[in-house]
N, C-alpha and C. Protein backbone atom coordinates (compact mmCIF):
# COMPACT_ATOMS: atom_id res chain seq x y z
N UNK A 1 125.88 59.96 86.54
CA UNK A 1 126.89 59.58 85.56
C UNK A 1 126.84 60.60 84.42
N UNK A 2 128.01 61.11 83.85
CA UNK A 2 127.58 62.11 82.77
C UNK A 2 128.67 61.55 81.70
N UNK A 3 128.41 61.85 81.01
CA UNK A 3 128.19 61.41 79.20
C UNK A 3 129.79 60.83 79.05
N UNK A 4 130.59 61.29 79.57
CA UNK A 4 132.07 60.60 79.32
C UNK A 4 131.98 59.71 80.04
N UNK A 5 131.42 59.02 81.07
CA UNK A 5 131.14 58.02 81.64
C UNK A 5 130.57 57.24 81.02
N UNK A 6 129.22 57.69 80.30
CA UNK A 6 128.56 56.55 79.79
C UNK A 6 129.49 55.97 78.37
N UNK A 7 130.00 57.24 77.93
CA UNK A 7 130.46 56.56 76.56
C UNK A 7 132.03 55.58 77.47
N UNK A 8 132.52 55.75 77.95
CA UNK A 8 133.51 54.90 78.69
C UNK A 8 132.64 53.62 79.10
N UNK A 9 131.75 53.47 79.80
CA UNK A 9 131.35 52.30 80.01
C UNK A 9 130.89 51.63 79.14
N UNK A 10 129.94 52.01 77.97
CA UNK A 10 129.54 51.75 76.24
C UNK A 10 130.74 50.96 76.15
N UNK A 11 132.25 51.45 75.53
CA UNK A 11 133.14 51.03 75.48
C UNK A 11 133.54 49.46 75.94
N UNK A 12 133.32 49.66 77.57
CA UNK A 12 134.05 48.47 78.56
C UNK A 12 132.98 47.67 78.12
N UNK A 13 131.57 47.79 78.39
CA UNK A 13 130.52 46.69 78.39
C UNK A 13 130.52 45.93 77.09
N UNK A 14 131.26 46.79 76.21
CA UNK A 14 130.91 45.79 74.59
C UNK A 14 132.32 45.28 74.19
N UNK A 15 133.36 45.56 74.70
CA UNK A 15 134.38 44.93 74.30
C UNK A 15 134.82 45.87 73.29
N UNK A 16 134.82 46.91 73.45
CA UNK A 16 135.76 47.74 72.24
C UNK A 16 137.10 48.37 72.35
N UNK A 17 137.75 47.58 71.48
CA UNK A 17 139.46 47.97 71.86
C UNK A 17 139.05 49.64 71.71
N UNK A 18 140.25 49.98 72.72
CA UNK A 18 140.78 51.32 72.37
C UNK A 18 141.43 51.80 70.76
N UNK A 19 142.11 50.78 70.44
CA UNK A 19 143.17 51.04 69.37
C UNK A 19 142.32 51.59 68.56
N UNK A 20 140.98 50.38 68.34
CA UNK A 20 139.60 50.37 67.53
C UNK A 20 139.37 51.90 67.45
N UNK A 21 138.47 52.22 68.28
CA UNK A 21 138.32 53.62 68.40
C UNK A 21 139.49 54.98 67.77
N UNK A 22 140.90 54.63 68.47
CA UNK A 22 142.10 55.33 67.61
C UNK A 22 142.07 55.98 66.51
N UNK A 23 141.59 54.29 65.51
CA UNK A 23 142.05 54.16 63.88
C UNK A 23 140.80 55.12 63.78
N UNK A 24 139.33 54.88 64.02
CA UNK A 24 138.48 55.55 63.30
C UNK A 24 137.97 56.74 63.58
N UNK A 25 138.87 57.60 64.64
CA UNK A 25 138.63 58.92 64.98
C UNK A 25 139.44 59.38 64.83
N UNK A 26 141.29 59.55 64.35
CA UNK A 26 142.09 59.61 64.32
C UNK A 26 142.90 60.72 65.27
N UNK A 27 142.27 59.96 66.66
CA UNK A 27 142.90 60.31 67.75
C UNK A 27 144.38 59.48 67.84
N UNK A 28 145.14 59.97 69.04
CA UNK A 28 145.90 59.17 69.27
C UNK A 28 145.52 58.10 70.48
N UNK A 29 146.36 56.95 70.12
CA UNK A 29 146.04 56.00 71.62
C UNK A 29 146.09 56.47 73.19
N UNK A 30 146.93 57.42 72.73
CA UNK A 30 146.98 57.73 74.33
C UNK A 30 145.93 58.95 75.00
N UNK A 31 145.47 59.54 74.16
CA UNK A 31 144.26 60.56 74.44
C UNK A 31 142.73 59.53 74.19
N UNK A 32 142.78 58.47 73.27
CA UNK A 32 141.59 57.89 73.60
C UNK A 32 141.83 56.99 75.45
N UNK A 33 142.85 56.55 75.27
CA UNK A 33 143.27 55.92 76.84
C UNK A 33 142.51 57.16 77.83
N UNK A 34 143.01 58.48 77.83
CA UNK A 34 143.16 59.35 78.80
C UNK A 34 141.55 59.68 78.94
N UNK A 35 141.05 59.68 78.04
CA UNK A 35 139.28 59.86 77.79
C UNK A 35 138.62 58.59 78.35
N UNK A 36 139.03 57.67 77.71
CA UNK A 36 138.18 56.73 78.56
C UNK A 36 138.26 56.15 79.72
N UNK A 37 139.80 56.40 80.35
CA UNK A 37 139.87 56.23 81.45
C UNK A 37 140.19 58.01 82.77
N UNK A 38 139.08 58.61 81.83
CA UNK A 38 138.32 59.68 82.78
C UNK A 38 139.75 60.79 83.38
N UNK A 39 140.79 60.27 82.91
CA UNK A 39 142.29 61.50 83.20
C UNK A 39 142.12 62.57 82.59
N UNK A 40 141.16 62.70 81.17
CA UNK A 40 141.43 63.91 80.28
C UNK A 40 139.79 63.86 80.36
N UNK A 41 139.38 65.40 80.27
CA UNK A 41 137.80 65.40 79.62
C UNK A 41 137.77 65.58 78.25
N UNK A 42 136.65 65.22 77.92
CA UNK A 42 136.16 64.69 76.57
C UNK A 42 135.53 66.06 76.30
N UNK A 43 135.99 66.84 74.63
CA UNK A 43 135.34 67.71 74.14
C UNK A 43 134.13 67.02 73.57
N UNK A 44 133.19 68.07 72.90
CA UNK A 44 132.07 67.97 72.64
C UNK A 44 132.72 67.76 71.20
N UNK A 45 133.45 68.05 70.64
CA UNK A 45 134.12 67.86 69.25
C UNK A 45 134.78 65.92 69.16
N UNK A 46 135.30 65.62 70.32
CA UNK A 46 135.63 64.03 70.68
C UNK A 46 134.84 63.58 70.76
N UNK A 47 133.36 63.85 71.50
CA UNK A 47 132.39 62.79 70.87
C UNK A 47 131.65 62.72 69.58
N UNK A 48 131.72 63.96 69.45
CA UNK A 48 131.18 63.62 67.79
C UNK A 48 131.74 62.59 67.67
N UNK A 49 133.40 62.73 67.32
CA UNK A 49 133.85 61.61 66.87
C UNK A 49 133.88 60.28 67.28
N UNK A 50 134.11 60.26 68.79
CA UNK A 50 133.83 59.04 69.43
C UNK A 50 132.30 58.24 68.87
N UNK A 51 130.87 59.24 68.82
CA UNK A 51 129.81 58.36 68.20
C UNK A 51 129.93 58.17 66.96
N UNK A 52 130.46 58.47 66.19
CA UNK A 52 130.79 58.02 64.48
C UNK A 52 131.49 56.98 64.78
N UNK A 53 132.42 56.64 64.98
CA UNK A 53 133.33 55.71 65.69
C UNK A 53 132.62 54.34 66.17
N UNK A 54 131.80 54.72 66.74
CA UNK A 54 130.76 53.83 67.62
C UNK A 54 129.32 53.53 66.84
N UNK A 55 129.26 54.15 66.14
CA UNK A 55 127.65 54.18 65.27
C UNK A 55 126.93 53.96 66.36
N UNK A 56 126.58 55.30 67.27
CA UNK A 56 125.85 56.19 68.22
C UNK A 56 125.37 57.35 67.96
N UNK A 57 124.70 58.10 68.81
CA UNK A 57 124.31 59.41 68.54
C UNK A 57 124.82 59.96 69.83
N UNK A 58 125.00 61.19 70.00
CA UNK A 58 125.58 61.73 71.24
C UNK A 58 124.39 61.88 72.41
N UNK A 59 123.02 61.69 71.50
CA UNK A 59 121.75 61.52 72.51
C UNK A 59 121.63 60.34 73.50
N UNK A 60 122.19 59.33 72.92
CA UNK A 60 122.45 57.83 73.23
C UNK A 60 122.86 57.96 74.94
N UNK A 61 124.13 59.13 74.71
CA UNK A 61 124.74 59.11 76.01
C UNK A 61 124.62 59.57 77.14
N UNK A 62 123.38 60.95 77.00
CA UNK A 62 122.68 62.10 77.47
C UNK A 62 121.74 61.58 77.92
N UNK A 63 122.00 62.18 79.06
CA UNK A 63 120.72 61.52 80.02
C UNK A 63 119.93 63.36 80.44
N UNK A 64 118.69 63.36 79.97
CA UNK A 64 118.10 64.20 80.20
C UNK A 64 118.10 65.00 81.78
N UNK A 65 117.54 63.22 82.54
CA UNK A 65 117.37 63.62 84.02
C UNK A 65 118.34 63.94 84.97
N UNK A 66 119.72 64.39 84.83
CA UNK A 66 120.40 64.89 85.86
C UNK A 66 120.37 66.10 85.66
């Protein structure tokens, strides 16, 4: 699983609207849609924002062992 996955599933498992995410990264709805549902890849600049968003760290999502 790599890191746009995990932060997508983060997402599904806790119940976090998309819109949510939207307002506090000031993405649009339809590029957070396209990110979390794995159509668009996620810059390294989107998760910054996505973990501010989330009060995460981008380590959170990083899995050393693959």
């Amino acid at each position: 699983m790599n890191v746009q996955e995990r932060v997508a599933e983060y997402v599904q498992n806790n119940g976090i609207m998309q819109k949510f995410i939207a307002e506090k990264t000031g993405l649009s709805a339809v590029k957070v849609s396209n990110i979390l549902n794995l159509n668009q890849k996620m810059t390294a600049d989107e998760l910054e924002l996505f973990c501010k968003a989330l009060r995460k760290e981008p380590n959170d999502f990083i899995s050393i062992e693959e």
